[in-house]
Protein backbone atom coordinates (compact mmCIF):
# COMPACT_ATOMS: atom_id res chain seq x y z
CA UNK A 1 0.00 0.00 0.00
CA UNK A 2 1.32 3.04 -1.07
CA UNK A 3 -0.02 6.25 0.93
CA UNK A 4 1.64 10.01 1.63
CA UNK A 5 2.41 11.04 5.03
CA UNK A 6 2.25 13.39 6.57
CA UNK A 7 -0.72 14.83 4.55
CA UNK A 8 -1.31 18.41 3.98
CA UNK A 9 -4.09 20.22 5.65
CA UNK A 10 -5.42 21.91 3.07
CA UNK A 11 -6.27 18.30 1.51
CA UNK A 12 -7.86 17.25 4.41
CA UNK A 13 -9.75 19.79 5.26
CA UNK A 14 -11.43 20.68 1.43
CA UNK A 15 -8.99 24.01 0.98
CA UNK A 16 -7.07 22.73 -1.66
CA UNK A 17 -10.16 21.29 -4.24
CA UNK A 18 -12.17 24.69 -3.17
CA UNK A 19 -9.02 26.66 -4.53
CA UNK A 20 -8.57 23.81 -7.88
CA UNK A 21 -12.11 24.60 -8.54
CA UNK A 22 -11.67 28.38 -9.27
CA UNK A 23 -8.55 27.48 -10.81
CA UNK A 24 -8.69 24.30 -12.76
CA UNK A 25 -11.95 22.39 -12.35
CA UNK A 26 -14.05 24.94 -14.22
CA UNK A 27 -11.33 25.50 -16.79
CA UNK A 28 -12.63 26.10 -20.37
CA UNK A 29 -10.01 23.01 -21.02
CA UNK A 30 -10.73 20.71 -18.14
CA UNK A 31 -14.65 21.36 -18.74
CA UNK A 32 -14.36 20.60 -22.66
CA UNK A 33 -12.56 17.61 -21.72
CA UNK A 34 -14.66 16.59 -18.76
CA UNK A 35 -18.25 17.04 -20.50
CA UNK A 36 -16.85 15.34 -24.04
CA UNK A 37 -19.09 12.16 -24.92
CA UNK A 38 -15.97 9.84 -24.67
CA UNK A 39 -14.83 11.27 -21.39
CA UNK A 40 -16.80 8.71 -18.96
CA UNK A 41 -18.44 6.54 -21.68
CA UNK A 42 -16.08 3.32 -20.02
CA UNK A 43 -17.76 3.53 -16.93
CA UNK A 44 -21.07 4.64 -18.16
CA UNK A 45 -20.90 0.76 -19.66
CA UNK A 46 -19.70 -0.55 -16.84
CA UNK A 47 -22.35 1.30 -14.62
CA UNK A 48 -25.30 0.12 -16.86
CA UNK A 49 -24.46 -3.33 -16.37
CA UNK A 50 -24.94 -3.31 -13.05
CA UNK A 51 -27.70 -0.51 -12.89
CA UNK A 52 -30.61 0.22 -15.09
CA UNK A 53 -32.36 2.31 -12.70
CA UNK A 54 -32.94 4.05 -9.59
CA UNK A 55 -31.10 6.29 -6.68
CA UNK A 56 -27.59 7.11 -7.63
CA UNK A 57 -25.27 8.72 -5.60
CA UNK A 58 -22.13 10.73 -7.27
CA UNK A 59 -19.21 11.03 -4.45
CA UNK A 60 -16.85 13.16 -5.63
CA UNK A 61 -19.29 14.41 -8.43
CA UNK A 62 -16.95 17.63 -9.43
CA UNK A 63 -18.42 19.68 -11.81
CA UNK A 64 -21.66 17.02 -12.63
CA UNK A 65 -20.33 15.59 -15.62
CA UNK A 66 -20.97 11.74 -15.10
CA UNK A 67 -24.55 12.56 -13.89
CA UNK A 68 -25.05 14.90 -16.61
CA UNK A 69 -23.94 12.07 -18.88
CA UNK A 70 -26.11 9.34 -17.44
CA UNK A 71 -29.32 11.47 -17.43
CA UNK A 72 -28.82 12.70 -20.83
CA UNK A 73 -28.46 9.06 -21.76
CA UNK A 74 -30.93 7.54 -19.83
CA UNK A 75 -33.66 9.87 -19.18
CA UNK A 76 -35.96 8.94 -16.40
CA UNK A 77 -34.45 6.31 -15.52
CA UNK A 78 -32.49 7.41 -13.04
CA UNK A 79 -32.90 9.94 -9.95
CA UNK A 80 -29.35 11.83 -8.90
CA UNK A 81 -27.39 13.44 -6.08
CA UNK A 82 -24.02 15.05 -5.73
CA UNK A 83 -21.20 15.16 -2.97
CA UNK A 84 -18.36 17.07 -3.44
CA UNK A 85 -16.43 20.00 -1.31
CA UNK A 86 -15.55 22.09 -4.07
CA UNK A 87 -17.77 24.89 -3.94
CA UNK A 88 -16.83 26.17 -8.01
CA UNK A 89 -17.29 22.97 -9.22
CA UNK A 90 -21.02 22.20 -7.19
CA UNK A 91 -22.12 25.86 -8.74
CA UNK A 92 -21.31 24.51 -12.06
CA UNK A 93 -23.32 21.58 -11.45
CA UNK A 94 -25.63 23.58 -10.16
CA UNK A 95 -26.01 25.74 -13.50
CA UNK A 96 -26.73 22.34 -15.32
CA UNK A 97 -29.36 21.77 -12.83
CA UNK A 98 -28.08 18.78 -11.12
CA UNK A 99 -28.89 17.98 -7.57
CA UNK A 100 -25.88 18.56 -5.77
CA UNK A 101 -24.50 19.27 -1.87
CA UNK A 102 -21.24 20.71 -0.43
CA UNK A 103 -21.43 17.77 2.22
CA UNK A 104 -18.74 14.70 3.29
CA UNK A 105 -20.12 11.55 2.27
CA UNK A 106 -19.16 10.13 6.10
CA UNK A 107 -21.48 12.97 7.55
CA UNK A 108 -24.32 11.61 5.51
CA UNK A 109 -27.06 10.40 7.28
CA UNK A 110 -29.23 6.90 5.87
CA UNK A 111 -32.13 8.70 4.43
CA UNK A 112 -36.05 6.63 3.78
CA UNK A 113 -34.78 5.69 0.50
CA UNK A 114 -31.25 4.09 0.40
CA UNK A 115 -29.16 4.29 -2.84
CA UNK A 116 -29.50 1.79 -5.58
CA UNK A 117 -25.69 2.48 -6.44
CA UNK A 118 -23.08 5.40 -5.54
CA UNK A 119 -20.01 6.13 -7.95
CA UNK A 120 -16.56 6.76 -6.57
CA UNK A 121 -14.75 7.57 -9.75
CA UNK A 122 -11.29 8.81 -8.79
CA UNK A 123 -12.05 9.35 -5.02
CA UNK A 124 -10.94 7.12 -2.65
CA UNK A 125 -7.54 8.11 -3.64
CA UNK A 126 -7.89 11.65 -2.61
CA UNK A 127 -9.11 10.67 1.34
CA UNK A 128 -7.46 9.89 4.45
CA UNK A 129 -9.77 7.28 5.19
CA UNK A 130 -11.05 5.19 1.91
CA UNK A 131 -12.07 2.60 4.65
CA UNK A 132 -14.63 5.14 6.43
CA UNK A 133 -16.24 6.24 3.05
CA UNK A 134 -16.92 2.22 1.86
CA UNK A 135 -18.16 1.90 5.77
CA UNK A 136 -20.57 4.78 4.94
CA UNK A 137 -21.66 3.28 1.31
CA UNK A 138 -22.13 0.20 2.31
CA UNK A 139 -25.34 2.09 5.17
CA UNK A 140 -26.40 4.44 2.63
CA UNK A 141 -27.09 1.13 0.08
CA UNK A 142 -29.52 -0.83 -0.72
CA UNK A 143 -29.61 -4.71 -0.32
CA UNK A 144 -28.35 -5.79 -3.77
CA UNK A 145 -27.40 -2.39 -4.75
CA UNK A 146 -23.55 -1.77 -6.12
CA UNK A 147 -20.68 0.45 -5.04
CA UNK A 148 -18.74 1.41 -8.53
CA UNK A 149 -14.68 2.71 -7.49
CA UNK A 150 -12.08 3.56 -10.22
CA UNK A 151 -8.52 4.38 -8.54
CA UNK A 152 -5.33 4.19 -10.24
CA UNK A 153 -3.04 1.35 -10.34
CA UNK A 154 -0.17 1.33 -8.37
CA UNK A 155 0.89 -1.77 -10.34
CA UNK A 156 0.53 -0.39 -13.74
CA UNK A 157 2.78 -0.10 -16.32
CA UNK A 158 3.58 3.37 -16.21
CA UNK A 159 4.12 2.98 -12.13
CA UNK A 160 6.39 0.43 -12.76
CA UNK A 161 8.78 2.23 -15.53
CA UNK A 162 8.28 5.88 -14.66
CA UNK A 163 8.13 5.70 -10.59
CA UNK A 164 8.26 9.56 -9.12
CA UNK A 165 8.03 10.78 -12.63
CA UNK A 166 4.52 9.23 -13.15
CA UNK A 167 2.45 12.73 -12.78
CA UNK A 168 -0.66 10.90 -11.34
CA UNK A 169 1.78 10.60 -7.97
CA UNK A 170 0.62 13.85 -6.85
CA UNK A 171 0.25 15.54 -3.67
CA UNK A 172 -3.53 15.34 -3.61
CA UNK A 173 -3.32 11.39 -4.82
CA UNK A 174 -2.90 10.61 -0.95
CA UNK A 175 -3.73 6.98 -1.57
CA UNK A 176 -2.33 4.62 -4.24
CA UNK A 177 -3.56 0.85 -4.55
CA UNK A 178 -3.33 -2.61 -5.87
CA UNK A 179 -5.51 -4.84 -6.82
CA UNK A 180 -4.58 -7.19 -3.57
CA UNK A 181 -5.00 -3.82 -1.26
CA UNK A 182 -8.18 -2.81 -2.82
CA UNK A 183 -9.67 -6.60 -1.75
CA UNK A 184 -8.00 -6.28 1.69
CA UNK A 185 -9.72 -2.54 2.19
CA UNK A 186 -13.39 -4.21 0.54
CA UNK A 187 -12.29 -7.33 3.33
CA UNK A 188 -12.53 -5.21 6.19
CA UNK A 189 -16.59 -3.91 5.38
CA UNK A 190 -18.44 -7.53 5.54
CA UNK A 191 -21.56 -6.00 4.36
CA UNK A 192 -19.91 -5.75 1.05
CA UNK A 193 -18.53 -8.39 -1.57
CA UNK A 194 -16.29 -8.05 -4.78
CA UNK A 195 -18.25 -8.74 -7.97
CA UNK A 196 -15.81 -7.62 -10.26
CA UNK A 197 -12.40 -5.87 -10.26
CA UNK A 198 -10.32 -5.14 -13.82
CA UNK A 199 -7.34 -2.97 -15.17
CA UNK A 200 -8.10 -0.53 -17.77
CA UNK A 201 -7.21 2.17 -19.65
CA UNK A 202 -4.13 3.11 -20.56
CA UNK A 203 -2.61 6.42 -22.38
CA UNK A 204 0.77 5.94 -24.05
CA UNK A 205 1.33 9.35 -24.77
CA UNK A 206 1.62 10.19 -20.77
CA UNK A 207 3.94 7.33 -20.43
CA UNK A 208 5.84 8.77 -23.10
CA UNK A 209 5.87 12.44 -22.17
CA UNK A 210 6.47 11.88 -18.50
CA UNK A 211 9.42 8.95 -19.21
CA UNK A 212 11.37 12.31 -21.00
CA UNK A 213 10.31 15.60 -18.57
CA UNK A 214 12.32 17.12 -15.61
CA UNK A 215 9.68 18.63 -13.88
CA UNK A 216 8.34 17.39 -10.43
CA UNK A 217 4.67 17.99 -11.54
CA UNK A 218 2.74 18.46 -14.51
CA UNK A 219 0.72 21.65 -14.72
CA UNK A 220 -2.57 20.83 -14.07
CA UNK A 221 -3.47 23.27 -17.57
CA UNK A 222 -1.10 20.64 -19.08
CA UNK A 223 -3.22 17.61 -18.40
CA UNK A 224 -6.69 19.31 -19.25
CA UNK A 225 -5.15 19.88 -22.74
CA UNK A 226 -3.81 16.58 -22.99
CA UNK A 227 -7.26 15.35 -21.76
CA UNK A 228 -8.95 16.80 -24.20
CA UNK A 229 -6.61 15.97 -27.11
CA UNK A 230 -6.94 12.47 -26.31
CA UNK A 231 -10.75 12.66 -26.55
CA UNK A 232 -10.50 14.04 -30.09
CA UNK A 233 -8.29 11.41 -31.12
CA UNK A 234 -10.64 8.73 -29.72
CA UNK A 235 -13.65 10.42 -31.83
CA UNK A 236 -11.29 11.01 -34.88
CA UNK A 237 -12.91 8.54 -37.84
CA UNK A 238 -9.35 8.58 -39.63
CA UNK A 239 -7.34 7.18 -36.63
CA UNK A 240 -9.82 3.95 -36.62
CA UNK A 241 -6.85 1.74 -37.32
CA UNK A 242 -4.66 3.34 -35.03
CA UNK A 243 -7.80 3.04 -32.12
CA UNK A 244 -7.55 -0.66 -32.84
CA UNK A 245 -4.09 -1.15 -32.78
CA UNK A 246 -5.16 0.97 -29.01
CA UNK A 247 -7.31 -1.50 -27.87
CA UNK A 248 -5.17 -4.26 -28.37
CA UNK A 249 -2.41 -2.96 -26.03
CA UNK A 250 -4.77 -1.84 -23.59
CA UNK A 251 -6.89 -4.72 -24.00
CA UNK A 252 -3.55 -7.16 -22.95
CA UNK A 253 -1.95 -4.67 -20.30
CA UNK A 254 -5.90 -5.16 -18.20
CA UNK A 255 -5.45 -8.94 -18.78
CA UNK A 256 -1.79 -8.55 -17.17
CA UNK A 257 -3.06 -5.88 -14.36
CA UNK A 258 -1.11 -3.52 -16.37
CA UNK A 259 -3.35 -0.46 -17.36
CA UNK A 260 -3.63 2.70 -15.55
CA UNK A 261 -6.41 2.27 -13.55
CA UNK A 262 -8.61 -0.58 -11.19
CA UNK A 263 -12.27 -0.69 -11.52
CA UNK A 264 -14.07 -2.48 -8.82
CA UNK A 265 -17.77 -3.35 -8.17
CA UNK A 266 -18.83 -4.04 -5.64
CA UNK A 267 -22.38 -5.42 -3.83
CA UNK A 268 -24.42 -4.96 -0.91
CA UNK A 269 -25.24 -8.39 0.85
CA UNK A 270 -28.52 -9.09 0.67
């Protein structure tokens, strides 16, 4: 288990993502790249298999672009809320008309109507205590219902050949896992079992970029761009046979537990 100590204040505390919202979150570059139909249409597949309706719960929602994306996709099918702690990305959620609240997911109380699934895509990284927030999803769930976390991979390719230059070890990326830590964590909260756990994606051109740079961190500006280049290429008709070629790596670096990130499900006991 990887894991930074001691651990600013300002990440603890909600400083630090109140300041990245002004700054970064609600970007013109981060947005384009954030609200772009490929940007979450991996886990929008993912989600769908184990979800076709009902409460949903976005921790770590950011600027609403994966609920904005799953009601646009599925309307009616689906009733939404928010968490985050960033106040300039909630009010940009808030301008879309999303459902959201400046609120800890850990000082949420079980409500009448539990959730039928809650998201954390790229979350429990960021906290001091991933183990509290599954403790807290696992009350605020229904029987049956799913718990969906994407984290990155502290086995993947680019950790292994790139080590401090990899710019997703960043100060804010308190927590990094493994597929064998992520099952110990999910081990510890009995009310909740593993249905499924992969490796996937993977983008060359950061392995590439960051194998060659100097710098201790990449400019946050710098991955937004780089963000939403990649998205173009992925919708570009011309590159098809390149995309292929893509998938194939990608495809064999998840079989290995390679790629840059883990996805997990995970299940309420009934």
């Amino acid at each position: 288990m990887l894991f930074a100590t001691p651990v600013d204040a300002r990440l603890l505390d909600g400083r630090f993502y109140d300041q990245a919202g002004a700054e970064y979150y609600t970007s013109p570059e981060k947005l384009a790249g954030d609200f772009a139909p490929q940007r979450f249409a991996r886990e929008l597949a993912w989600f769908r298999r184990y979800c076709q309706r009902g409460r949903v719960l976005d921790v770590g929602c950011n600027t609403g672009a994966f609920l904005h994306q799953l009601l646009r996709a599925f309307p009616g099918e689906y009733a939404v809320l928010g968490l985050d702690v960033s106040g300039p990305a909630l009010d940009h959620a808030r301008s879309l008309g999303l459902p959201v609240r400046a609120e800890a997911l850990v000082a949420l109380e079980p409500g009448e109507e539990p959730f039928d699934a809650i998201t954390f895509w790229a979350v429990l990284e960021h906290v001091d205590s991933p183990l509290a927030f599954l403790r807290a999803a696992a009350a605020l769930l229904t029987s049956g219902g799913c718990a969906f976390v994407l984290v990155p991979n502290a086995r993947s390719l680019a950790m292994r050949v790139l080590g401090a230059r990899y710019r997703y070890l960043m100060p804010e990326h308190i927590n990094c896992f493994s597929a064998v830590t992520l099952r110990l964590l999910v081990a510890a909260v009995p009310e909740l079992e593993v249905v499924e756990l992969q490796s996937t994606h993977f983008n060359p051109v950061v392995l590439w970029q960051d194998a060659w740079r100097a710098r201790d961190e990449v400019p946050a500006a710098e991955r937004a761009r780089l963000m939403a280049r990649t998205n173009a290429w992925k919708s570009n008709r011309r590159l098809g046979w390149l995309r292929q070629g893509y998938a194939a790596v990608e495809g064999m670096l998840g079989r290995l537990g390679l790629a840059d990130n883990l996805m997990l499900v995970l299940r309420r006991r009934r």
